[in-house]
Protein backbone atom coordinates (compact mmCIF):
# COMPACT_ATOMS: atom_id res chain seq x y z
CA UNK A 1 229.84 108.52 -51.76
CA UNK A 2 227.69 105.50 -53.10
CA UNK A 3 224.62 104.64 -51.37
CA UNK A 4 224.30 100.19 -50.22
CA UNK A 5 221.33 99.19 -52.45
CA UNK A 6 218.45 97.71 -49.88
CA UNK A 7 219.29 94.10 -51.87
CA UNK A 8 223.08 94.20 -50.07
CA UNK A 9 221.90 95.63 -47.14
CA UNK A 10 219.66 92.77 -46.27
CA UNK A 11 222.39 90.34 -47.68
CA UNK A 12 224.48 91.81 -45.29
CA UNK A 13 221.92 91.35 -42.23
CA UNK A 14 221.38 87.82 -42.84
CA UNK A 15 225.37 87.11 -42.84
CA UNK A 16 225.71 88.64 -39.48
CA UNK A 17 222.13 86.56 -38.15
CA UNK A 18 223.48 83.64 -39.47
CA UNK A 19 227.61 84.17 -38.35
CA UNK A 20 225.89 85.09 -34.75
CA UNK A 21 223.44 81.62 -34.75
CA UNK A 22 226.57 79.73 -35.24
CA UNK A 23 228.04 80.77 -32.11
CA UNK A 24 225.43 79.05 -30.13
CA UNK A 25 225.11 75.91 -28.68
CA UNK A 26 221.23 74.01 -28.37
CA UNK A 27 221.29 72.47 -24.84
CA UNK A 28 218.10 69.94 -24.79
CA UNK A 29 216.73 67.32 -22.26
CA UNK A 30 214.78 65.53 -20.34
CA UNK A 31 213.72 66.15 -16.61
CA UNK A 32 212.18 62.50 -15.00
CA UNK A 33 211.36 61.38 -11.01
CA UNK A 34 214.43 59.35 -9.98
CA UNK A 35 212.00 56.64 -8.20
CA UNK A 36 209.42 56.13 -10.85
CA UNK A 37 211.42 56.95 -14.25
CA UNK A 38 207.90 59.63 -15.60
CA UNK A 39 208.36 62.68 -16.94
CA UNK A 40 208.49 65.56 -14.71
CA UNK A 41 206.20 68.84 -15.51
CA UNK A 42 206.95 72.52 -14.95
CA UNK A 43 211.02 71.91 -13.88
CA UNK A 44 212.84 75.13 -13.73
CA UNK A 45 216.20 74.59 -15.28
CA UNK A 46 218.72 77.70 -15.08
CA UNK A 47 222.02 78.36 -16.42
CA UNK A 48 223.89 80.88 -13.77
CA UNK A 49 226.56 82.40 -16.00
CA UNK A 50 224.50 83.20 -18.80
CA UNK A 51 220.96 83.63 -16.01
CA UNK A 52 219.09 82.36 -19.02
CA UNK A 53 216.50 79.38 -17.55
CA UNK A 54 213.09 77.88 -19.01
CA UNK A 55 210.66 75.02 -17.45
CA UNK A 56 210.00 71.89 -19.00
CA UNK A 57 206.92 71.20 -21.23
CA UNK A 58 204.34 68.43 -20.45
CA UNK A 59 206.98 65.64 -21.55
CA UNK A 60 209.98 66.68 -18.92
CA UNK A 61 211.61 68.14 -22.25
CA UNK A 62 213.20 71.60 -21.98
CA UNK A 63 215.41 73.39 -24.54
CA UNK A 64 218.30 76.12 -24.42
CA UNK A 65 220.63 78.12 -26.40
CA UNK A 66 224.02 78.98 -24.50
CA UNK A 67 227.14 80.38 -25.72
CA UNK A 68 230.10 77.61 -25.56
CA UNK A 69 232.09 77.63 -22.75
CA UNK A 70 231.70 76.75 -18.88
CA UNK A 71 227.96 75.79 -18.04
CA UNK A 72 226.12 75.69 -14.55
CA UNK A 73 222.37 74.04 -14.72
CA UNK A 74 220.53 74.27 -11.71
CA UNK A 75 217.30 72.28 -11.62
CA UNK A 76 214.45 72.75 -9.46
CA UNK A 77 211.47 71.46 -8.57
CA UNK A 78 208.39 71.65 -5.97
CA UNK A 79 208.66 68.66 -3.78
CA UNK A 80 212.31 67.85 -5.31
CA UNK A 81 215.63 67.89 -4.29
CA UNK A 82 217.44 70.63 -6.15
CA UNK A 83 220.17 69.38 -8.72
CA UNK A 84 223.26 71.49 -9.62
CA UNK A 85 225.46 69.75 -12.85
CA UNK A 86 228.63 71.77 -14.16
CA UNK A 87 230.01 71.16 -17.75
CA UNK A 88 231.90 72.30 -20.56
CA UNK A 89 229.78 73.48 -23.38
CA UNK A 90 231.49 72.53 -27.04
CA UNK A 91 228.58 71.08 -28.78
CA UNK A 92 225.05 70.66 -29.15
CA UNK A 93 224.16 68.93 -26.21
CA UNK A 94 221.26 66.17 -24.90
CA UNK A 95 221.14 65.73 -21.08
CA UNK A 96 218.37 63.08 -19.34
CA UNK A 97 218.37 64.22 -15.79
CA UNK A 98 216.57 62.56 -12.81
CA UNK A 99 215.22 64.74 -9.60
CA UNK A 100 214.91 62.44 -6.02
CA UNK A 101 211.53 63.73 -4.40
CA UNK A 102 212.02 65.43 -1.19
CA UNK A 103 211.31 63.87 1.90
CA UNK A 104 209.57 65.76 4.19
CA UNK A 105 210.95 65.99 7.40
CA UNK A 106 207.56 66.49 9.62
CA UNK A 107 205.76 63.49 7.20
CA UNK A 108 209.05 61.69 8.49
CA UNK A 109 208.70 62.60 11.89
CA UNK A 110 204.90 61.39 12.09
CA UNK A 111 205.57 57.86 10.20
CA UNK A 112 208.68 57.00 12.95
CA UNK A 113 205.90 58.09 16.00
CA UNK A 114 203.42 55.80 14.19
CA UNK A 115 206.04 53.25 14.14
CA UNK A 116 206.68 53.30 17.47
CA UNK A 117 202.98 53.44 18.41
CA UNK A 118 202.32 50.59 16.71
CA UNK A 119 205.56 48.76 17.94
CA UNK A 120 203.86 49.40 21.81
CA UNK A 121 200.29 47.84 20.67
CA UNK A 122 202.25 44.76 19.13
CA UNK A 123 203.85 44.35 22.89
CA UNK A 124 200.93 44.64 25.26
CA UNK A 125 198.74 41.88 22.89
């Protein structure tokens, strides 16, 4: 039996690295505040099939690599609403997503009592 010289064993390797590259697909994008348009910091964005997920850099930009197929981004954010997108993965793909800042319901709840304090003081001057 003949022995695979070390030459067309690594040949061999970089075929299959290269064969198993091309089956994935580069998801990029952009993460920005729906109000203000800026770049949003330390996003979590998370693919549930594959459970693969990174943040986005100091720019709002984040980068994955997904198999094709059915896709499922969840994006998150401290202070954010949480955004869920579906999609069909063929290609490599560029998304610019926007995140609505949260309202908080007790900041809420103290601006309408303010309102209505100040609405009283308008009637008795």
């Amino acid at each position: 039996m003949k022995t695979l010289s070390p030459y067309y064993l690594l040949l061999l390797l970089m075929v299959i690295a290269l064969t198993a590259k091309a089956q994935l697909i580069v998801v990029t994008g952009k993460i920005i505040n729906e109000n203000t348009g800026g770049a949003l910091e330390n996003v979590g964005i998370f693919e549930t099939f594959s459970g693969i997920g990174t943040i986005t850099n100091g720019s709002g930009f984040f980068s994955l690599m997904l198999k094709p197929g059915n896709a499922e981004f969840v994006i998150s954010h401290s202070g954010y609403k949480n955004l869920s997108r579906k999609m069909v993965l063929h290609s490599d793909t560029t998304l610019t997503l926007s995140l609505a800042p949260q309202i908080n319901s007790k900041l809420k709840a103290k601006d309408a009592e303010h309102q209505k304090t100040a609405e009283k003081s308008e009637k008795n001057n």
